[in-house]
Protein backbone atom coordinates (compact mmCIF):
# COMPACT_ATOMS: atom_id res chain seq x y z
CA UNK A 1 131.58 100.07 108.88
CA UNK A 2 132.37 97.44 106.05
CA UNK A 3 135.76 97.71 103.98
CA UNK A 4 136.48 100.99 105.38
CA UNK A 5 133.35 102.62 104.43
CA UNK A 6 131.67 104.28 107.49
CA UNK A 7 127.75 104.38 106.61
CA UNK A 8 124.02 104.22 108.21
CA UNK A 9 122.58 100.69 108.11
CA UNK A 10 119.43 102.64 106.65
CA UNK A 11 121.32 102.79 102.91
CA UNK A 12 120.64 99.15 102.72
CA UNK A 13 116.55 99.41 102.53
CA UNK A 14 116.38 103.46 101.77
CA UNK A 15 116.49 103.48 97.84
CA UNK A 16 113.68 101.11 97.78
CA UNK A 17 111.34 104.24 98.53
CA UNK A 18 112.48 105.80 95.76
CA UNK A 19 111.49 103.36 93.55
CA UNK A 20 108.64 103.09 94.90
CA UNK A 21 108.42 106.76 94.74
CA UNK A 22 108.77 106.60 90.93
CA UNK A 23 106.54 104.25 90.27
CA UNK A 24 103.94 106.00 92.05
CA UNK A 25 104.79 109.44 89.96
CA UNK A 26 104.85 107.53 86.94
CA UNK A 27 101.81 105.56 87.26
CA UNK A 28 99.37 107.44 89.21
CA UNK A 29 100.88 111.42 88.60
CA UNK A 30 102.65 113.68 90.63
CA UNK A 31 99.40 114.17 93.08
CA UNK A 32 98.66 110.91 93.92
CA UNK A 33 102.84 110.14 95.03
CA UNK A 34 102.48 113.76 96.81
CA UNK A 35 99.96 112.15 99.14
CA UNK A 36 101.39 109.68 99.71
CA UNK A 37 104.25 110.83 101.07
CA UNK A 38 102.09 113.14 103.11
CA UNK A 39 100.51 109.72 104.54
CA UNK A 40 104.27 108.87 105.09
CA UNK A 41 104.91 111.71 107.13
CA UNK A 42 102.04 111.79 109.44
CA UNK A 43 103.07 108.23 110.13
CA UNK A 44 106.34 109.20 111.15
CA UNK A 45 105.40 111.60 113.47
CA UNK A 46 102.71 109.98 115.05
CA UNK A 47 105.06 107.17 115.77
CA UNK A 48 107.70 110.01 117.39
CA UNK A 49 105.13 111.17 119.55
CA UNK A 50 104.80 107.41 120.55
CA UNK A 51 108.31 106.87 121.42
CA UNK A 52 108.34 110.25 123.46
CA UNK A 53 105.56 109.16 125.68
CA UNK A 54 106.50 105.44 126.01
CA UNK A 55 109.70 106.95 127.24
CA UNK A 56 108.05 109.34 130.07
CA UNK A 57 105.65 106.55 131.32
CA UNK A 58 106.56 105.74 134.93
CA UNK A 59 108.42 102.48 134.62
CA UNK A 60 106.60 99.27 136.01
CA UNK A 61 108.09 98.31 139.40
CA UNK A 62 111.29 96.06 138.99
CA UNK A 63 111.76 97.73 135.80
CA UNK A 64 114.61 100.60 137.17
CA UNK A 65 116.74 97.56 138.36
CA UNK A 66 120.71 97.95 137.79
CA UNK A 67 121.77 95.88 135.05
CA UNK A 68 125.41 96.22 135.84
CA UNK A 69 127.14 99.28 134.79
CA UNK A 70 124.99 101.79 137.13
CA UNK A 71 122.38 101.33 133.82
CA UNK A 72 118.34 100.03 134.39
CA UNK A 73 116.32 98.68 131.90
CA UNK A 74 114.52 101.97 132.01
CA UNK A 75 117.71 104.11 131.10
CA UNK A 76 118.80 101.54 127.95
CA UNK A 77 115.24 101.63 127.17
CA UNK A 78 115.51 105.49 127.18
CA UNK A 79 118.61 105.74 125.25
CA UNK A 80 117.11 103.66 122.60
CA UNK A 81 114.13 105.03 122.64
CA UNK A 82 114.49 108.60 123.26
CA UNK A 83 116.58 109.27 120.40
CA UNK A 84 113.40 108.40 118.10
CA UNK A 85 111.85 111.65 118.28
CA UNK A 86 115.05 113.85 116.77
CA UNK A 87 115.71 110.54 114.43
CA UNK A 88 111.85 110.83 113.18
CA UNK A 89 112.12 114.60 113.29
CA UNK A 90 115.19 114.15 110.86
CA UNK A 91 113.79 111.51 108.48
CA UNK A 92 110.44 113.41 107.88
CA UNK A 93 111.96 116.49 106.83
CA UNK A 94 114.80 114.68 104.64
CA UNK A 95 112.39 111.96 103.27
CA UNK A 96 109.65 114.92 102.52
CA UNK A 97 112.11 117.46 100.85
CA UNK A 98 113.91 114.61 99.38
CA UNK A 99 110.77 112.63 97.58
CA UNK A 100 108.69 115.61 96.18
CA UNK A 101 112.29 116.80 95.18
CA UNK A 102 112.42 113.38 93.81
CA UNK A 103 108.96 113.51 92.51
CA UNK A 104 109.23 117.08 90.57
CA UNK A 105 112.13 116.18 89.39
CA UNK A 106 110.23 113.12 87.56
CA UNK A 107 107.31 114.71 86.42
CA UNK A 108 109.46 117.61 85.15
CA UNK A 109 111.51 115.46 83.56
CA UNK A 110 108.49 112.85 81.90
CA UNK A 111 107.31 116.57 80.37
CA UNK A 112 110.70 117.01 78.60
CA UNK A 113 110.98 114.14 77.36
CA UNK A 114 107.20 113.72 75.95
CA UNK A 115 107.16 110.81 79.01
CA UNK A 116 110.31 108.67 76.83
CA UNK A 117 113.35 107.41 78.76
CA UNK A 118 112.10 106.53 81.99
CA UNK A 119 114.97 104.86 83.07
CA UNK A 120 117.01 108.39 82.46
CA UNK A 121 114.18 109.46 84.16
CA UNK A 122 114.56 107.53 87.12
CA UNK A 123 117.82 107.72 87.57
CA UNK A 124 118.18 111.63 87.26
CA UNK A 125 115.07 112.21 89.30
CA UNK A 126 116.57 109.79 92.32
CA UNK A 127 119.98 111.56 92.19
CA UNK A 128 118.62 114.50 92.71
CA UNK A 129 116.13 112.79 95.38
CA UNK A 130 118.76 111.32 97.64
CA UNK A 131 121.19 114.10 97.77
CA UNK A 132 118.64 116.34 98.83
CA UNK A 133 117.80 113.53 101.36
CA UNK A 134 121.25 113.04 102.86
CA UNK A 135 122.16 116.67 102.98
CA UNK A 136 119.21 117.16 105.37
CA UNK A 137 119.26 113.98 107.65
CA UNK A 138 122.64 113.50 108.76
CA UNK A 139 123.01 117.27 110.03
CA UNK A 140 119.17 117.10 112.00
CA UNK A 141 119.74 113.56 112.94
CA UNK A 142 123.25 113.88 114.36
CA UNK A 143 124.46 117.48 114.75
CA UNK A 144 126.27 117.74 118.51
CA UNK A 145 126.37 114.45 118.52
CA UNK A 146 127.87 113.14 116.08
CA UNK A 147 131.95 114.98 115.52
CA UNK A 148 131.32 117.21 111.82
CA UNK A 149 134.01 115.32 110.33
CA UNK A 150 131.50 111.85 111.02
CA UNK A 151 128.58 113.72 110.02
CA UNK A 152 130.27 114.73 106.84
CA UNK A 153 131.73 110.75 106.25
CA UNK A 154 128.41 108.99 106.66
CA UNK A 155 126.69 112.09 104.69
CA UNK A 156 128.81 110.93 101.92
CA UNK A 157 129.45 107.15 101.71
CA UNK A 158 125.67 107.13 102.39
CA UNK A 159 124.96 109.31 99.18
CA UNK A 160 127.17 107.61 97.30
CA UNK A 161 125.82 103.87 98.14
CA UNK A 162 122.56 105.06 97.76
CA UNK A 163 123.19 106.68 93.59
């Protein structure tokens, strides 16, 4: 939280794949940014299915210790780590409905325009991108967790920093 505004520390770095995303549309077409965020995707879930198993290994003797607080390094470890898998689950769908949302939006919008005002285009194509984006996340990522009322917050300071 900074000035009253409760948000993910993710809206700091985030818009920089939409950029990215653009420039991909823009320069190499709508195909070419499609598989990349494919690429994206399988990379995300590969490293969920990496965070699952590191988490069920057997821990290394010494390793279930108490720290203090009835918690080992095993259970913080867990905690951390086993939330990747719902986190990873929740960022591939948002960032994959969210960029080719992003990206038909830009190649829709470079037709209209006879491929003239890119920065309209940009900026329409990524508004359209991120709500998409935040409307999917925060519910996945957080729902039971998370009160609605927070869900609903971050959902929208996050949306708002991000446009």
């Amino acid at each position: 939280e900074i000035a009253g505004f409760t948000f993910g520390a993710g809206v700091i770095f985030f818009p920089l794949s939409y950029v990215l995303g653009d420039v991909l549309t823009e320069v190499y077409g709508y195909q070419r940014a499609r598989r990349a965020i494919w690429a994206g995707f399988f990379a995300a879930g590969f490293a969920a299915f990496m965070a699952w198993f590191i988490t069920e290994m057997p821990p290394a003797p010494g390793w279930n210790e108490d720290l203090g607080g009835g918690l080992s390094r095993q259970d913080s470890f867990a905690m951390n780590f086993g939330q990747a898998p719902r986190i990873v689950l929740a960022s591939v769908l948002a960032i994959w409905l969210g960029e080719f949302a992003n990206a038909f939006v830009m190649a829709k919008m470079k037709v209209l325009s006879k491929g003239k005002a890119l920065y309209q285009r940009t900026i329409g194509s990524t508004i359209v991108g991120q709500a998409v984006d935040s409307a999917v996340f925060y519910p996945v990522a957080f729902w039971g967790i998370w009160s609605t009322e927070l869900i609903l917050t971050v959902m929208a300071t996050n949306y708002a920093l991000k446009v």
